[in-house]
PDB file of N, CA and C in Angstrom:
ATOM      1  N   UNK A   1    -154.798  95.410-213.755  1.00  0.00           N
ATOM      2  CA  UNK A   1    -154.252  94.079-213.688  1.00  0.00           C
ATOM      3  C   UNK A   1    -155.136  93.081-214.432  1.00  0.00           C
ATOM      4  N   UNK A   2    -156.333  93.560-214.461  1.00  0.00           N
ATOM      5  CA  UNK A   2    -157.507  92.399-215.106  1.00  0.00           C
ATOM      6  C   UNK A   2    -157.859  92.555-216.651  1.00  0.00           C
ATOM      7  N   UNK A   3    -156.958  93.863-217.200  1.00  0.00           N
ATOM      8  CA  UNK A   3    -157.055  94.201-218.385  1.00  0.00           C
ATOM      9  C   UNK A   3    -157.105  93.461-219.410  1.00  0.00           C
ATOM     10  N   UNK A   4    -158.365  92.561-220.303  1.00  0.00           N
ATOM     11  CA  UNK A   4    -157.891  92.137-221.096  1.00  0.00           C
ATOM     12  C   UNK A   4    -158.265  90.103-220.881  1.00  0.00           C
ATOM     13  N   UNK A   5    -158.482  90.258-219.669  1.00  0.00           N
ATOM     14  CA  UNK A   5    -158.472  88.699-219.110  1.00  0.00           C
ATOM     15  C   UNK A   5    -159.872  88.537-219.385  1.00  0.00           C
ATOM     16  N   UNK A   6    -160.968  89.131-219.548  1.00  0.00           N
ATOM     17  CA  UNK A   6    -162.426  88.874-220.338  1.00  0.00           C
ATOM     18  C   UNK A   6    -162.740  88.329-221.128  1.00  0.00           C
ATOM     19  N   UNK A   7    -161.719  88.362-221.939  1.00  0.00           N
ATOM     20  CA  UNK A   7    -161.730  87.779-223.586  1.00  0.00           C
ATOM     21  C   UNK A   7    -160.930  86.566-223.495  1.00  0.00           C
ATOM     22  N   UNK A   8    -159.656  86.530-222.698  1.00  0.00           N
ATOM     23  CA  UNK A   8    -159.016  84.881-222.503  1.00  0.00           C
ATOM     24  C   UNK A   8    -160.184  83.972-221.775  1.00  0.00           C
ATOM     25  N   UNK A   9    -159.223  82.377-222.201  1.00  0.00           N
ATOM     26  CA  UNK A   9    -160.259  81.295-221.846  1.00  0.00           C
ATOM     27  C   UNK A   9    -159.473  80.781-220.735  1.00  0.00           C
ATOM     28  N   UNK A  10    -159.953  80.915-219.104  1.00  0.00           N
ATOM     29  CA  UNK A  10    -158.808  80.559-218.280  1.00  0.00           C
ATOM     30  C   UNK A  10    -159.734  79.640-217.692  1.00  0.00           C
ATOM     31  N   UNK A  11    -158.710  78.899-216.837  1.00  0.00           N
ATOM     32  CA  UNK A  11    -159.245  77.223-216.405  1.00  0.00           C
ATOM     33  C   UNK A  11    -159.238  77.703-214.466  1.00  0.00           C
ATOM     34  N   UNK A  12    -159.943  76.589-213.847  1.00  0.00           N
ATOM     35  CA  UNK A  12    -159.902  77.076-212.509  1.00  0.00           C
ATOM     36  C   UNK A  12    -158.604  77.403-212.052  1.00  0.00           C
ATOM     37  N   UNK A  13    -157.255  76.386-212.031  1.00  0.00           N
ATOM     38  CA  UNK A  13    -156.141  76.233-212.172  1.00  0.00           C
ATOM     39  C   UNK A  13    -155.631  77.644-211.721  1.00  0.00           C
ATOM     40  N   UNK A  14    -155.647  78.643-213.217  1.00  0.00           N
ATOM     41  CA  UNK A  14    -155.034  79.789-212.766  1.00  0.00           C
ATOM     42  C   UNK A  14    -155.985  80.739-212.124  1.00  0.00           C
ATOM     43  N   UNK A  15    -157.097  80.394-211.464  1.00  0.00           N
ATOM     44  CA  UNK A  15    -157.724  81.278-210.547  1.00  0.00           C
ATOM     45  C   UNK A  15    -157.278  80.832-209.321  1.00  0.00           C
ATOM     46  N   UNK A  16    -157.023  79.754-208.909  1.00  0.00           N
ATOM     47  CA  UNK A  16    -156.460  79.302-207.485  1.00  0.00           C
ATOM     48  C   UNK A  16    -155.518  80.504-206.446  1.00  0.00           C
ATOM     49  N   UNK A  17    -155.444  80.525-205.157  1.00  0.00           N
ATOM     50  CA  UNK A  17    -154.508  81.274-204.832  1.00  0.00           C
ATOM     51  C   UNK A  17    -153.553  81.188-204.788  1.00  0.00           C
ATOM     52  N   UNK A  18    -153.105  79.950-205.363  1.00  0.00           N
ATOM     53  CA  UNK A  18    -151.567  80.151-205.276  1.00  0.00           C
ATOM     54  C   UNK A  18    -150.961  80.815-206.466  1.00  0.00           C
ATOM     55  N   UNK A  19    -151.783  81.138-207.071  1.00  0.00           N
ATOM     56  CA  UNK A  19    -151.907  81.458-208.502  1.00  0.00           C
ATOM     57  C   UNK A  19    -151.264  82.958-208.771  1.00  0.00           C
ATOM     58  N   UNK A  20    -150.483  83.483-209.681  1.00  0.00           N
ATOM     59  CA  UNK A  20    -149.974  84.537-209.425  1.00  0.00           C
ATOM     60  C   UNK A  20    -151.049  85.871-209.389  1.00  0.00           C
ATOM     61  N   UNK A  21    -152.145  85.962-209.988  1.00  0.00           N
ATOM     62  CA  UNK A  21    -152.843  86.543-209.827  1.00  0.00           C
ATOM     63  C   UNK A  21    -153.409  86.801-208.538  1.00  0.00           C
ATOM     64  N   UNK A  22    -153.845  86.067-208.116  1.00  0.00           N
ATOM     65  CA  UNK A  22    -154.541  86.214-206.564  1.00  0.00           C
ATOM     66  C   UNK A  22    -153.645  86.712-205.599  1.00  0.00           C
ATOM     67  N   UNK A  23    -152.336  86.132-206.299  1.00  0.00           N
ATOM     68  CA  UNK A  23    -150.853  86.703-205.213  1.00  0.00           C
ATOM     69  C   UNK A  23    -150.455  88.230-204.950  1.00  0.00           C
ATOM     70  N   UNK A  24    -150.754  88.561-206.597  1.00  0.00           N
ATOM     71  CA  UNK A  24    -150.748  90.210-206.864  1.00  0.00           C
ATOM     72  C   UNK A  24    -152.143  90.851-205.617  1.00  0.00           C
ATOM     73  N   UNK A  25    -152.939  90.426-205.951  1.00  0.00           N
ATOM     74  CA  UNK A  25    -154.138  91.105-205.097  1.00  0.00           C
ATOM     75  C   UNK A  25    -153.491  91.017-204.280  1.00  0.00           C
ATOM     76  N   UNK A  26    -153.328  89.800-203.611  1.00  0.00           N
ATOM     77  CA  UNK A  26    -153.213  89.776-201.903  1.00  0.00           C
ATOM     78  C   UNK A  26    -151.576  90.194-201.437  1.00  0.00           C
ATOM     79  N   UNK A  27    -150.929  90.609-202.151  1.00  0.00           N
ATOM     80  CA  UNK A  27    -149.519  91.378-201.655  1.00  0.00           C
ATOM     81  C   UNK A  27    -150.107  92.991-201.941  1.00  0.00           C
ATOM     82  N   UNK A  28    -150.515  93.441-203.155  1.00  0.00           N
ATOM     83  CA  UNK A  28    -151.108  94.617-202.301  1.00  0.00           C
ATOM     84  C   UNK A  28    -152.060  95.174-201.471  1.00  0.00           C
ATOM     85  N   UNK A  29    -153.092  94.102-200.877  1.00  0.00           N
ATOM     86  CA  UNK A  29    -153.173  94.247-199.744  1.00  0.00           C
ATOM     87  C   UNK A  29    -152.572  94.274-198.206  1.00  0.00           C
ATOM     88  N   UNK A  30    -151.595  93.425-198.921  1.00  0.00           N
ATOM     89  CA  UNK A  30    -150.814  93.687-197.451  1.00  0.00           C
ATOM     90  C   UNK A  30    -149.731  94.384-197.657  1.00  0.00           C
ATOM     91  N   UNK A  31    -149.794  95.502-198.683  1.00  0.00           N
ATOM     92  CA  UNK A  31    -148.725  96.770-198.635  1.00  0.00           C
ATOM     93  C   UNK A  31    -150.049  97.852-198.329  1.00  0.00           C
ATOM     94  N   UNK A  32    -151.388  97.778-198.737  1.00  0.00           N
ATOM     95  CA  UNK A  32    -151.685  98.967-198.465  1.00  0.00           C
ATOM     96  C   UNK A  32    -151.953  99.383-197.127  1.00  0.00           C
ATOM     97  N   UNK A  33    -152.345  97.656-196.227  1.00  0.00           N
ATOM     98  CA  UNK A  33    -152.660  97.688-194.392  1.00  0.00           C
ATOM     99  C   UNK A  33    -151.548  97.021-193.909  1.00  0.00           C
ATOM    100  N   UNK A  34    -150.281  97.337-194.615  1.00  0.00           N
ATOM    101  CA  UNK A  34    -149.347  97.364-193.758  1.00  0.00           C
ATOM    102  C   UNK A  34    -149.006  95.943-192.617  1.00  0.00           C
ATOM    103  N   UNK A  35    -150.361  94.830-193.302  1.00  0.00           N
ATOM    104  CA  UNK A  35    -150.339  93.456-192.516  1.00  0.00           C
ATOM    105  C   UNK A  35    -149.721  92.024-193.703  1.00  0.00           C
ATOM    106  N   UNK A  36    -149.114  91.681-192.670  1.00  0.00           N
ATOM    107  CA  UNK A  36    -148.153  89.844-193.259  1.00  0.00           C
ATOM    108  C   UNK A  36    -149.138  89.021-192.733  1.00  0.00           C
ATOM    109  N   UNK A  37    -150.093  88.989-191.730  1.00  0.00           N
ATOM    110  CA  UNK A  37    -150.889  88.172-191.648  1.00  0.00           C
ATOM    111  C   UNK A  37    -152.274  87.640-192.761  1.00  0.00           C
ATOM    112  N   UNK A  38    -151.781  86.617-193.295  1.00  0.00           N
ATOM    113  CA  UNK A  38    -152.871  85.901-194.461  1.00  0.00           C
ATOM    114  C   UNK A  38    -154.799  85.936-193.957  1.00  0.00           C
ATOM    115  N   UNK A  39    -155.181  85.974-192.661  1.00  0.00           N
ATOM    116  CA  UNK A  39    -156.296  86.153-192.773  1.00  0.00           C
ATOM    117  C   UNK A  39    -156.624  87.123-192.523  1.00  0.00           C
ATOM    118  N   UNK A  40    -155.798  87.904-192.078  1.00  0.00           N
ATOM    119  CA  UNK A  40    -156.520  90.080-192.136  1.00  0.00           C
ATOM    120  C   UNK A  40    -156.546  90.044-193.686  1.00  0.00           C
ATOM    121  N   UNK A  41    -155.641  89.692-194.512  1.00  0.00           N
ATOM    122  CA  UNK A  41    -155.482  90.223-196.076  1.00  0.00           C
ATOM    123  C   UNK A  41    -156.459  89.122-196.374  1.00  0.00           C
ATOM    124  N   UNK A  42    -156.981  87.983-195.773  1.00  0.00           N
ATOM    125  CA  UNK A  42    -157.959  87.317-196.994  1.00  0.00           C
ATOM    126  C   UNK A  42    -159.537  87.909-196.600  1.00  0.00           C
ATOM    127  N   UNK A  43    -159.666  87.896-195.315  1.00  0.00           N
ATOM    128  CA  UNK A  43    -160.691  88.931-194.855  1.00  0.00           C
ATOM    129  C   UNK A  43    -160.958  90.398-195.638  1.00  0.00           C
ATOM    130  N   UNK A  44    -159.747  91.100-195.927  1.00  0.00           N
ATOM    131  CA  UNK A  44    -160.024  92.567-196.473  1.00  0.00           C
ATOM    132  C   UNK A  44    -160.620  92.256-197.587  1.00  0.00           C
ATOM    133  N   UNK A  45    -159.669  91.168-198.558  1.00  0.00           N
ATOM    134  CA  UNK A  45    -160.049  90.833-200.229  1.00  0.00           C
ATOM    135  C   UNK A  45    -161.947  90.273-200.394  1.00  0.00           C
ATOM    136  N   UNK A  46    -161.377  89.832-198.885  1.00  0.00           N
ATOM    137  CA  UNK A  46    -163.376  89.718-199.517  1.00  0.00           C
ATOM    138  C   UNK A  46    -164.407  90.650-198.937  1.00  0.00           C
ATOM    139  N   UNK A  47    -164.038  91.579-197.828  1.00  0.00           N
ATOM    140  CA  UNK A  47    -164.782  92.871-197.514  1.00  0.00           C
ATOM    141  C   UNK A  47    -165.022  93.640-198.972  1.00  0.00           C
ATOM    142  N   UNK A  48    -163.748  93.848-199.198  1.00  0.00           N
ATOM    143  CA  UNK A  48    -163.835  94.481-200.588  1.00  0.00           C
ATOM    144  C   UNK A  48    -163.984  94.346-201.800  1.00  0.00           C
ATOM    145  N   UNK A  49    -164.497  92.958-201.660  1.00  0.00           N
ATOM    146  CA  UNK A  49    -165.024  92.227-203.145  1.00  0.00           C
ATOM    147  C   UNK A  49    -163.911  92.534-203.893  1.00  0.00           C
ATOM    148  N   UNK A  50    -162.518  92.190-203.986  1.00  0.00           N
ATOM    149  CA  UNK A  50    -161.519  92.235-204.660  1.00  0.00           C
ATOM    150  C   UNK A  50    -161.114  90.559-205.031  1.00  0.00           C
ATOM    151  N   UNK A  51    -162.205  89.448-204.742  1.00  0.00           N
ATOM    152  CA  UNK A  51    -161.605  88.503-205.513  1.00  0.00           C
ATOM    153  C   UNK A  51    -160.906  88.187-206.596  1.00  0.00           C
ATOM    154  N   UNK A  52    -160.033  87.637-206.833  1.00  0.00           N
ATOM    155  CA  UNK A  52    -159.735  87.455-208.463  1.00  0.00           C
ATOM    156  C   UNK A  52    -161.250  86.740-209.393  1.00  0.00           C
ATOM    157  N   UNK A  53    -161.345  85.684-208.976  1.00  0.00           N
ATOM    158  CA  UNK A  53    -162.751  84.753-209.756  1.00  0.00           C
ATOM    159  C   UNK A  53    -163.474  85.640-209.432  1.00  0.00           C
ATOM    160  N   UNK A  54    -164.119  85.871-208.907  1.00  0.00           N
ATOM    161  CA  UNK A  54    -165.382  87.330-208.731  1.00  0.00           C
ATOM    162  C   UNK A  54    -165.149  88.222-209.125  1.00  0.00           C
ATOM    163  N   UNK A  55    -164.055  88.738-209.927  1.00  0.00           N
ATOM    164  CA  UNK A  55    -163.723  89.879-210.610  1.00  0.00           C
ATOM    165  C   UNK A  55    -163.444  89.854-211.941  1.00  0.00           C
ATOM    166  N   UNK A  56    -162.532  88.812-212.521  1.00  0.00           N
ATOM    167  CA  UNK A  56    -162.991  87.970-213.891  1.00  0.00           C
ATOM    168  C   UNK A  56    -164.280  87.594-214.018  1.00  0.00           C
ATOM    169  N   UNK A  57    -165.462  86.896-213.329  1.00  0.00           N
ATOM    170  CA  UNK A  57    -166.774  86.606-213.948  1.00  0.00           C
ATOM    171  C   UNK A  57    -167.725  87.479-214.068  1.00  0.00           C
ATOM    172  N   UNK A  58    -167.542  89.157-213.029  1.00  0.00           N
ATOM    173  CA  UNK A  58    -168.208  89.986-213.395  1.00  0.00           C
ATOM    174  C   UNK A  58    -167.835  90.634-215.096  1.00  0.00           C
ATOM    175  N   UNK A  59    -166.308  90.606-214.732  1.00  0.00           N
ATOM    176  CA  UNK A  59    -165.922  91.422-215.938  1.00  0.00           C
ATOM    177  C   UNK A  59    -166.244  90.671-217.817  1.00  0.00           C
ATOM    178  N   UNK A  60    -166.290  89.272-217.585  1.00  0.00           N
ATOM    179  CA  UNK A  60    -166.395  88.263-218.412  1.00  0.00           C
ATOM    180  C   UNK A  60    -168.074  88.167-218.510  1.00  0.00           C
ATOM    181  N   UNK A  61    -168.440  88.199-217.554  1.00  0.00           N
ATOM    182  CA  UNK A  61    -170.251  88.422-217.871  1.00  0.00           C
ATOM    183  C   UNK A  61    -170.454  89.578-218.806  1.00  0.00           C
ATOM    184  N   UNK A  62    -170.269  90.774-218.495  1.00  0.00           N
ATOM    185  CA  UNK A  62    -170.344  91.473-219.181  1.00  0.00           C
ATOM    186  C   UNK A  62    -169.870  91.893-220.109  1.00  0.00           C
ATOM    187  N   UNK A  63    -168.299  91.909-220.427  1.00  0.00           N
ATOM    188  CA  UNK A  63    -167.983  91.667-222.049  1.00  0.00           C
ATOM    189  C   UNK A  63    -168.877  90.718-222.678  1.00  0.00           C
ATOM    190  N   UNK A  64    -169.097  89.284-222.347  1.00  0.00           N
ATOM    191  CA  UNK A  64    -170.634  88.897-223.148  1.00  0.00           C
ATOM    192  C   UNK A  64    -171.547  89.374-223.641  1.00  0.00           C
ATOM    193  N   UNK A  65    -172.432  90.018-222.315  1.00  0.00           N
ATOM    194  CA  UNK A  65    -173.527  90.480-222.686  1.00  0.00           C
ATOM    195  C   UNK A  65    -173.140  91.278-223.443  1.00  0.00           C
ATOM    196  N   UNK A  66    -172.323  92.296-223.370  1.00  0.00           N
ATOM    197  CA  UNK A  66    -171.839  93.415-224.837  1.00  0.00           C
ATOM    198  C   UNK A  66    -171.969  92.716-225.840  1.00  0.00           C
ATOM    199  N   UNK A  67    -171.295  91.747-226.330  1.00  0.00           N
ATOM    200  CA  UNK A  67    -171.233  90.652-227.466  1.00  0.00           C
ATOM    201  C   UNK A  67    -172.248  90.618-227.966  1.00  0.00           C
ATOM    202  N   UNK A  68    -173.049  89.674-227.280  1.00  0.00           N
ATOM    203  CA  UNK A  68    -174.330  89.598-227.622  1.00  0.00           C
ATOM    204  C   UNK A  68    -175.668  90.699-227.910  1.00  0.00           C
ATOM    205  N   UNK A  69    -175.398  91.989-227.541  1.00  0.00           N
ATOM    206  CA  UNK A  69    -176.251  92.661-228.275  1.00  0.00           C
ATOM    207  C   UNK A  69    -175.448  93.141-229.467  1.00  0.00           C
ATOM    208  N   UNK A  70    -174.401  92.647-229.064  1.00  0.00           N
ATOM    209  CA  UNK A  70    -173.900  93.714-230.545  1.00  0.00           C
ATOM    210  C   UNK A  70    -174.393  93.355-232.676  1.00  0.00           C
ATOM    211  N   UNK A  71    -174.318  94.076-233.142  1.00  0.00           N
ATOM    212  CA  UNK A  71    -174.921  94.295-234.492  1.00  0.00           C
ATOM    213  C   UNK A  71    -173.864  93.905-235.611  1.00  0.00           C
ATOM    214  N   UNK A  72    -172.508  93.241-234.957  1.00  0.00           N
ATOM    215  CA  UNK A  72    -171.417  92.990-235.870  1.00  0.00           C
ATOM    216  C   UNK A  72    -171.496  91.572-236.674  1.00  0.00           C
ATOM    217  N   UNK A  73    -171.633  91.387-237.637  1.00  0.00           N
ATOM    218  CA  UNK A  73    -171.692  90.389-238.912  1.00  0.00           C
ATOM    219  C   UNK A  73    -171.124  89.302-237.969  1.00  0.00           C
ATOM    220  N   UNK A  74    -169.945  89.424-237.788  1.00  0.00           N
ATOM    221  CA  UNK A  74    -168.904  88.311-237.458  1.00  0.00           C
ATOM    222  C   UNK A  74    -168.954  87.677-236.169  1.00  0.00           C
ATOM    223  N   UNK A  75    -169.821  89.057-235.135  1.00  0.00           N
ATOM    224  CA  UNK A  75    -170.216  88.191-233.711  1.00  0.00           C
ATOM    225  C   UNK A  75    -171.171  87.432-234.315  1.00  0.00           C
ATOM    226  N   UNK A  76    -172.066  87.840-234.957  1.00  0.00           N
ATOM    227  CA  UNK A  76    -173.316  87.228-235.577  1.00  0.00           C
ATOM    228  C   UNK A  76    -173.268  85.430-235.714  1.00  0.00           C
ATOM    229  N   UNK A  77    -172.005  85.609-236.338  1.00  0.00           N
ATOM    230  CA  UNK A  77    -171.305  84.081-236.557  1.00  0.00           C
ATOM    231  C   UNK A  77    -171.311  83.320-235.079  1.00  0.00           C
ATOM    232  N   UNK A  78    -171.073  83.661-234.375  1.00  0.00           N
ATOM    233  CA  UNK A  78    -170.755  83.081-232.603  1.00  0.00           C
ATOM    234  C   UNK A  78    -171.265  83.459-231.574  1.00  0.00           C
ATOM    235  N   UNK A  79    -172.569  83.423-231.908  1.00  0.00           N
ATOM    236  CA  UNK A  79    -173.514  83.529-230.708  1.00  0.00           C
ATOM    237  C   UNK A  79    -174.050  82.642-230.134  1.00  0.00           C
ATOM    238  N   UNK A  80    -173.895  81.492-230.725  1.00  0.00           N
ATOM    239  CA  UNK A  80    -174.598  80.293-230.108  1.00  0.00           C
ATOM    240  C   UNK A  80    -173.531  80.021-228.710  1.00  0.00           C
ATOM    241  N   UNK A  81    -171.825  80.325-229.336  1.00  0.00           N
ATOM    242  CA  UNK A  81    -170.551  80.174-228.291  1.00  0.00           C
ATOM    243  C   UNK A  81    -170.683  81.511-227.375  1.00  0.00           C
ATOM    244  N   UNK A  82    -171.211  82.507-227.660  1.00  0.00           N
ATOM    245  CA  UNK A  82    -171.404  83.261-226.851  1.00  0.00           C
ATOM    246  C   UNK A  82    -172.383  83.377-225.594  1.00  0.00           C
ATOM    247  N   UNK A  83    -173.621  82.495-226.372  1.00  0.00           N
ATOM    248  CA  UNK A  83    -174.583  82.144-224.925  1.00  0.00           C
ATOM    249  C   UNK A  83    -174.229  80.885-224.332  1.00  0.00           C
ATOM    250  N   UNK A  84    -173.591  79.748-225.142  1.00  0.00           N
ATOM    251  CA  UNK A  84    -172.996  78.479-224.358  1.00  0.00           C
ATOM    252  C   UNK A  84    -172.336  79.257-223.348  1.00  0.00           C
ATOM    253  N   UNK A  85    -171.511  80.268-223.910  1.00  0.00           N
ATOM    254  CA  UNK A  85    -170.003  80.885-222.525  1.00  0.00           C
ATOM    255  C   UNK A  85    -170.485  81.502-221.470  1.00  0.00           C
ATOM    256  N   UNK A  86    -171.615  82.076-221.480  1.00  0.00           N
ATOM    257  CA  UNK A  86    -172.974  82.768-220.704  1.00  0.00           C
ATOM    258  C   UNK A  86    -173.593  82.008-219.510  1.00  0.00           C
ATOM    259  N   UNK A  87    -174.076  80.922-220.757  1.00  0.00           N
ATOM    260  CA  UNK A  87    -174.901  79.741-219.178  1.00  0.00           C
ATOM    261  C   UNK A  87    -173.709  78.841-218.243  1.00  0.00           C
ATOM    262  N   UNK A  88    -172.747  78.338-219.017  1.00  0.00           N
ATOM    263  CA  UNK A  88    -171.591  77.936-218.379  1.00  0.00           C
ATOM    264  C   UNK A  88    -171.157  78.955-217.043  1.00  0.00           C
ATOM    265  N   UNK A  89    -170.634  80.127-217.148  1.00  0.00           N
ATOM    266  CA  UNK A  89    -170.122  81.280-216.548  1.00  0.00           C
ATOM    267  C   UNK A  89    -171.416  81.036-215.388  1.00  0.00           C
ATOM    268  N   UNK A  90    -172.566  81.140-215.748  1.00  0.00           N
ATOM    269  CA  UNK A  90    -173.818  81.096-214.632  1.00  0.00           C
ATOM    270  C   UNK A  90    -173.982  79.743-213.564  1.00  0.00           C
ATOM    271  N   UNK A  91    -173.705  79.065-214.584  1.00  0.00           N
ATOM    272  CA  UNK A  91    -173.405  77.260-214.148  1.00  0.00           C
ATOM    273  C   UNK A  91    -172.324  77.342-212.535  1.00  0.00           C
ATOM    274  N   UNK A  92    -171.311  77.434-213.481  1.00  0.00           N
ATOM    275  CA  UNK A  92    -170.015  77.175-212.417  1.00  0.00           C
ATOM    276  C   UNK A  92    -170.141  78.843-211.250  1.00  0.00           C
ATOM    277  N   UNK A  93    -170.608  79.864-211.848  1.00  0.00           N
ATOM    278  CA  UNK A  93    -170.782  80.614-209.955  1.00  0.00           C
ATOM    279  C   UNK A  93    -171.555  81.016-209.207  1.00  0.00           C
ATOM    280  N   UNK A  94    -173.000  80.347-209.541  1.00  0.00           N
ATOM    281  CA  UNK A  94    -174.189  80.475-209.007  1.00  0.00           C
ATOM    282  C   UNK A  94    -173.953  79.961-207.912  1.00  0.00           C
TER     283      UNK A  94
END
């Protein structure tokens, strides 16, 4: 489901829960425990570190850091936007 969302530039907006993303998580949580109640399923999502934002900024941290060691001419060009996107990312979820 998160395939690909590393490389987009998303705003808090669509991380929110009302957000369809967070909706996907939290409906299959409550198909896999079989519960309609919103705080067993918001409880599980965070037992299981299945946040949406905590799961984009791991995955987005690290496509970075890949970036940034990498040896390609053209990242070469955008590294300064690559460590701005770095300390920002550190900024907003420290």
């Amino acid at each position: 489901m998160f395939y690909g969302l590393e490389a987009c530039p998303l705003i808090q907006s669509q991380l929110r829960s009302d957000h369809s993303l967070e909706f996907a998580v939290n409906s299959a949580f409550k198909n896999i425990f079989h519960k309609v109640v919103y705080d067993v399923v918001s409880d599980c999502v965070k037992y299981f570190d299945c946040s949406v934002s905590n799961s984009i900024y791991k995955r987005m941290t690290n496509y970075l850091a890949k970036l940034k060691c990498s040896n390609n001419v053209l990242i070469g060009l955008f590294l300064n936007v690559i460590f701005m996107e770095l300390s920002g990312l550190q900024l907003n979820y420290a």
